[in-house]
Protein backbone atom coordinates (compact mmCIF):
# COMPACT_ATOMS: atom_id res chain seq x y z
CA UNK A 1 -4.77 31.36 8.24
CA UNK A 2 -8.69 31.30 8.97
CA UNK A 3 -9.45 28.81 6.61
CA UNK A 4 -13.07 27.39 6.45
CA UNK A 5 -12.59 23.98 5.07
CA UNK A 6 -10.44 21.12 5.58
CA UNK A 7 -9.54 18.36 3.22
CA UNK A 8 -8.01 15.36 5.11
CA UNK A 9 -6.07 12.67 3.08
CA UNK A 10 -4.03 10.16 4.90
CA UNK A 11 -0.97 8.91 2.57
CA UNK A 12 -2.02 5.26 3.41
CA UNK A 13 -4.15 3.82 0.55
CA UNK A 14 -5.42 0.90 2.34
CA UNK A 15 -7.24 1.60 5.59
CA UNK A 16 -6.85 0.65 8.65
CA UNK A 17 -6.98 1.23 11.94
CA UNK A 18 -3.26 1.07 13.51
CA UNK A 19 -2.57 3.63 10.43
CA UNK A 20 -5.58 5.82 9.10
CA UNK A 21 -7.79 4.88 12.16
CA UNK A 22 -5.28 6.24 14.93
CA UNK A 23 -3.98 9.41 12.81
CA UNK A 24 -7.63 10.71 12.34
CA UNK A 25 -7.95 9.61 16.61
CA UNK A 26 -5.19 11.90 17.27
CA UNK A 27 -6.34 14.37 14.99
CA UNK A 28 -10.13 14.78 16.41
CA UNK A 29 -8.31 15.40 20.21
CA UNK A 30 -6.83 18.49 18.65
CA UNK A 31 -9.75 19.67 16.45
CA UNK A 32 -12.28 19.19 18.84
CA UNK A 33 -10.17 21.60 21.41
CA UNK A 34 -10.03 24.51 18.48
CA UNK A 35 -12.78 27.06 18.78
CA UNK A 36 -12.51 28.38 15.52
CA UNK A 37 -12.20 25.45 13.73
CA UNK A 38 -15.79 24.10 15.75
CA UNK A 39 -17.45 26.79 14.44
CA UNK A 40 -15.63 28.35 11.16
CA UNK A 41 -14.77 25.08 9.21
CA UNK A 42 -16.08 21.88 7.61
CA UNK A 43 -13.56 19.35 7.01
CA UNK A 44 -13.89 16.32 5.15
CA UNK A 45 -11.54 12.82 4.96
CA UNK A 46 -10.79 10.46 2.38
CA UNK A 47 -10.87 7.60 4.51
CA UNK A 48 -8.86 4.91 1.86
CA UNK A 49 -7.82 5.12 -2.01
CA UNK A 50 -6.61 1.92 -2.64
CA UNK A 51 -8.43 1.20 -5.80
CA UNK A 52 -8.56 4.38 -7.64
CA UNK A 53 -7.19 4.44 -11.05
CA UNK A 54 -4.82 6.85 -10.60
CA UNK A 55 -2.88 4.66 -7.59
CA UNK A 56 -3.32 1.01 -9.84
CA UNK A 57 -1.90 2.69 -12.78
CA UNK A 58 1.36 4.53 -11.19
CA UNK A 59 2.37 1.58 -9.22
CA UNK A 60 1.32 -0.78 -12.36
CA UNK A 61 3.74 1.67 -14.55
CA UNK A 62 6.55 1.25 -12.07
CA UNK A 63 6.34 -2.56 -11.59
CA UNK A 64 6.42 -2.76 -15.34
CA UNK A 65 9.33 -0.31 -15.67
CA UNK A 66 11.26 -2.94 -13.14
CA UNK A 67 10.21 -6.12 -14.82
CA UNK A 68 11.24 -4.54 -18.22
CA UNK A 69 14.52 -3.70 -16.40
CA UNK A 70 15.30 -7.58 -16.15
CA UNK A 71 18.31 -9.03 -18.11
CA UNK A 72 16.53 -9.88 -21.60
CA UNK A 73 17.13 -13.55 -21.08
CA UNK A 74 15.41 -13.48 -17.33
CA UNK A 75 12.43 -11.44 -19.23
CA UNK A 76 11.82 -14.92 -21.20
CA UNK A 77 11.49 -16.90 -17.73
CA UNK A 78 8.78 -17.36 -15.14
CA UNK A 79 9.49 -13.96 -13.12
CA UNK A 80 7.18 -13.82 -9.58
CA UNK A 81 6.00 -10.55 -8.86
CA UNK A 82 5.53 -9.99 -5.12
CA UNK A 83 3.69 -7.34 -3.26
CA UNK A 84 4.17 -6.84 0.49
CA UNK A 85 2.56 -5.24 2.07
CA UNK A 86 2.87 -3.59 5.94
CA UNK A 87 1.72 -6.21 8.11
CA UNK A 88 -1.25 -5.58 11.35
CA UNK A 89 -1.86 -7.84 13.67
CA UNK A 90 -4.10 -10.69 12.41
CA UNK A 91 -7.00 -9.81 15.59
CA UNK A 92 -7.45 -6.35 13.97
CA UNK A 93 -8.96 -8.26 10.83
CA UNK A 94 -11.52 -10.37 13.16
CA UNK A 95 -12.36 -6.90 14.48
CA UNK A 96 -13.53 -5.97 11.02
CA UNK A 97 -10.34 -4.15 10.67
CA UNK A 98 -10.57 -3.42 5.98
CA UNK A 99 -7.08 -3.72 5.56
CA UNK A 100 -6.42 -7.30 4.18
CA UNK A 101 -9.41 -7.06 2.29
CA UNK A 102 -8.35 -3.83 0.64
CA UNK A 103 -4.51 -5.13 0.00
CA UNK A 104 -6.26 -8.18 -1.86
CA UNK A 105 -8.16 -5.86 -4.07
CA UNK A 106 -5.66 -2.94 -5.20
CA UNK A 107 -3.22 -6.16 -5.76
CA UNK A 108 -5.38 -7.93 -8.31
CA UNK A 109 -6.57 -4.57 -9.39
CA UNK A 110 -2.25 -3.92 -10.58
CA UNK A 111 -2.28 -7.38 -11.64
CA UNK A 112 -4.41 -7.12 -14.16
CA UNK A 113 -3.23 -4.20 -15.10
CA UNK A 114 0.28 -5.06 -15.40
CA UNK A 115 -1.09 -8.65 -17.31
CA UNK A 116 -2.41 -6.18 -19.98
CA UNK A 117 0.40 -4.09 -20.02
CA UNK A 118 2.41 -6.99 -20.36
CA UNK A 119 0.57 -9.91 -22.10
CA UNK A 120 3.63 -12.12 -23.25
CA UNK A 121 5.62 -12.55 -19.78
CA UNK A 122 5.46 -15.19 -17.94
CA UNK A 123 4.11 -13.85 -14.91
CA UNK A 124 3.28 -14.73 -10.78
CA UNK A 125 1.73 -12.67 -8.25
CA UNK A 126 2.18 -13.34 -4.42
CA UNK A 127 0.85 -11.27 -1.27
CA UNK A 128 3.03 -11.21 1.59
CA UNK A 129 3.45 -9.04 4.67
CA UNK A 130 6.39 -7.59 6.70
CA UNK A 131 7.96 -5.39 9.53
CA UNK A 132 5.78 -8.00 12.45
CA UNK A 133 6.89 -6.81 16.12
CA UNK A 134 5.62 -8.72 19.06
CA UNK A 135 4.75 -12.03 20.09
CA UNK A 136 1.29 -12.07 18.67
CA UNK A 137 -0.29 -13.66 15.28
CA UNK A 138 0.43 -10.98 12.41
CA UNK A 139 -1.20 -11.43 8.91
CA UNK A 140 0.51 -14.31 6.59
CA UNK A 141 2.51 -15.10 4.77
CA UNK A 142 5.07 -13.03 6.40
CA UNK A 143 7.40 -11.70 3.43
CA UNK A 144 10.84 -13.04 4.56
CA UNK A 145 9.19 -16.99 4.60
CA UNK A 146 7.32 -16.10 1.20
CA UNK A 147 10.86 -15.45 -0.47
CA UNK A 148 11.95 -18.56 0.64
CA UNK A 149 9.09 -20.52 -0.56
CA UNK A 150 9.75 -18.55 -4.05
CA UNK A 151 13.24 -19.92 -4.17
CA UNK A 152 12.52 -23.07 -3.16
CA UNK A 153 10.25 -23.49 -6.09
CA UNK A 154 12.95 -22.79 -8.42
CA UNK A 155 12.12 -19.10 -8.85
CA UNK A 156 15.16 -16.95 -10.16
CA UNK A 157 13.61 -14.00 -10.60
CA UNK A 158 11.76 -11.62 -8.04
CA UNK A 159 10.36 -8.54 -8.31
CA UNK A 160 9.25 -6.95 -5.14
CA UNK A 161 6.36 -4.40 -4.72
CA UNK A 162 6.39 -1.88 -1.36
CA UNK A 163 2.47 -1.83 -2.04
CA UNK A 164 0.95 0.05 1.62
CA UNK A 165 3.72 2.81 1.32
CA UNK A 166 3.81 5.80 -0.73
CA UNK A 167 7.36 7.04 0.37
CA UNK A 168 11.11 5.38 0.95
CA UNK A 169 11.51 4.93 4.48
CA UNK A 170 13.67 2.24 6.92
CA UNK A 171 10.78 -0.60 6.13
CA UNK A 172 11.60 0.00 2.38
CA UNK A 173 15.30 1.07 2.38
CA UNK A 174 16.22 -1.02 5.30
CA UNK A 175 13.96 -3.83 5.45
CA UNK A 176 13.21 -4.89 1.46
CA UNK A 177 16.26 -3.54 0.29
CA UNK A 178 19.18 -4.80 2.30
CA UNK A 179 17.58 -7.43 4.80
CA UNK A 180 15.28 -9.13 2.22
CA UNK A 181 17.43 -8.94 -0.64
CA UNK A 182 20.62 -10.41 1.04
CA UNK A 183 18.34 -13.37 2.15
CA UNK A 184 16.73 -13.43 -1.12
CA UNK A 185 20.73 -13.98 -2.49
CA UNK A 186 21.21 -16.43 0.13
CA UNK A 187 18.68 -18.90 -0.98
CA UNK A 188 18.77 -18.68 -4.59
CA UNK A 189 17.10 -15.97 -6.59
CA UNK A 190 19.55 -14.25 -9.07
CA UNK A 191 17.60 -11.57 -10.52
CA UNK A 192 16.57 -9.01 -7.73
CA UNK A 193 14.02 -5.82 -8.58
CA UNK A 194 12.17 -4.11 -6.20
CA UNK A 195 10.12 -1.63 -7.25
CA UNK A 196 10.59 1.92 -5.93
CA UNK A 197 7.47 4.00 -3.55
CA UNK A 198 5.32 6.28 -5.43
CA UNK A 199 7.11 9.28 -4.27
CA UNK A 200 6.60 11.56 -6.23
CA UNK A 201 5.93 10.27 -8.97
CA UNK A 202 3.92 12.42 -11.53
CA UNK A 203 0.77 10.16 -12.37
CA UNK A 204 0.60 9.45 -8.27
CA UNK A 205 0.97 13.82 -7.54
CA UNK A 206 -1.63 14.44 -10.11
CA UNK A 207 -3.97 11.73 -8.95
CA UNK A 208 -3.74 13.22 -5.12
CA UNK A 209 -4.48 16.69 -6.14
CA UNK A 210 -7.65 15.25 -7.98
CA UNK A 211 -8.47 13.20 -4.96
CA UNK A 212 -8.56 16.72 -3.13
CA UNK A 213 -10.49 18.17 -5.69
CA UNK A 214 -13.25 15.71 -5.88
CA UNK A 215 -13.94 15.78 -2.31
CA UNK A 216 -13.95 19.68 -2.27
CA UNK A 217 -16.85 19.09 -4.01
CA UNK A 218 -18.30 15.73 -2.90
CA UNK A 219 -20.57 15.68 0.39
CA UNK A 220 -18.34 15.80 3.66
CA UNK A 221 -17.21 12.89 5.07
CA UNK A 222 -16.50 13.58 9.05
CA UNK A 223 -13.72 11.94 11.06
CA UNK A 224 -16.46 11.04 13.37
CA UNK A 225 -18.80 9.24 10.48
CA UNK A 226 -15.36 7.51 8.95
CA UNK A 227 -15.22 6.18 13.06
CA UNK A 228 -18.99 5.26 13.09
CA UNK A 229 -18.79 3.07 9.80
CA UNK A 230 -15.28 1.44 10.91
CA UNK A 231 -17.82 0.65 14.21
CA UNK A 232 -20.33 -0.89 12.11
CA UNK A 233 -18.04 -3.35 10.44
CA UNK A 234 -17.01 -4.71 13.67
């Protein structure tokens, strides 16, 4: 269809450039060959999301909804809530690379959130990251030594946040739910939650369709300005 403009929202919340960075790169090879689209349309990208309301409050609802799902008992005991997060390697954040920074504030954004939501449990919050490949440094605390520290503190009770992915996929399904949690088992914690993607969850849905509609009608953001700011941060 000759359409003559172009909203472009990546389903990562967090930027970065190994996710949002290289989908928008491949992206620009195949707009910039289009003749139509050169000269017909304006297109516009939200470049990261990770602290609007919308987001903090349907993953704060669904942590809550996991925590309340805790044998009553646990509920009275020191329950650690911990978000992981996909791990990049730790050069891309010396390279100016937003990613960390924006993990650390949507997770203290849901914190508090979930604190107010919550105001009598007796609640932790940890930041960890998974699913490292290679040789090189990756960001820390990697998510599989984090549980272990957890246990070895005593912890029984873990809750487990998927907090850079929106949908169920092998890093959530495969990863969290059977590698993590069997290791989880195997050092001590008895009380295993992890709390499902957004999916489609109706608060998240809504909140993406008004993400689209605001930027309809905000000034356009190119792919080629979201590359010249990530340039400036280096």
């Amino acid at each position: 269809e000759k359409i003559n403009k172009l909203i472009i929202l990546p389903l990562y919340p967090q930027y970065s450039i190994s996710t949002t960075g290289s989908s928008l790169r491949e992206l620009q090879k195949e707009l910039v060959n289009d003749p139509y689209f050169q000269k017909n349309v304006i297109h516009s990208v939200l470049p990261s999301w990770h602290d609007r309301k919308g987001y903090i409050d349907a993953v704060s609802s669904l942590t809550v909804k996991e925590i309340s799902a805790l044998p009553f008992e646990q509920q009275k005991e020191k329950i650690v809530v911990l978000f992981s997060a996909h791990g990049v390697p730790k050069s891309y954040i010396k390279e100016g690379d937003p990613y960390q920074k924006q993990i650390e504030e949507c997770t203290k954004l849901i914190q508090r959130q979930i604190q107010k939501l919550l105001p009598d449990s007796d609640l932790r919050f940890e930041v960890s990251y998974q699913s490292k490949v290679g040789p090189v440094e990756w960001l820390q605390p990697y998510t599989d030594k984090k549980i272990e520290e957890i246990a070895k503190n005593g912890i029984k009770n873990l809750v487990v946040v998927p907090i850079s992915f929106v949908s169920e996929h092998i890093e959530t399904l495969e990863e969290i739910d059977i590698e993590y949690r069997e290791m989880a088992e195997a050092v001590g914690i008895e009380n295993w939650r992890r709390v499902p993607a957004l999916n489609t969850d109706a608060n998240f849905i809504e909140d993406l369709s008004t993400m689209v509609y605001d930027t309809l009608n905000a000034p356009a953001l190119t792919i080629n300005q979201v590359m010249a700011n990530q340039a400036e941060q280096k």
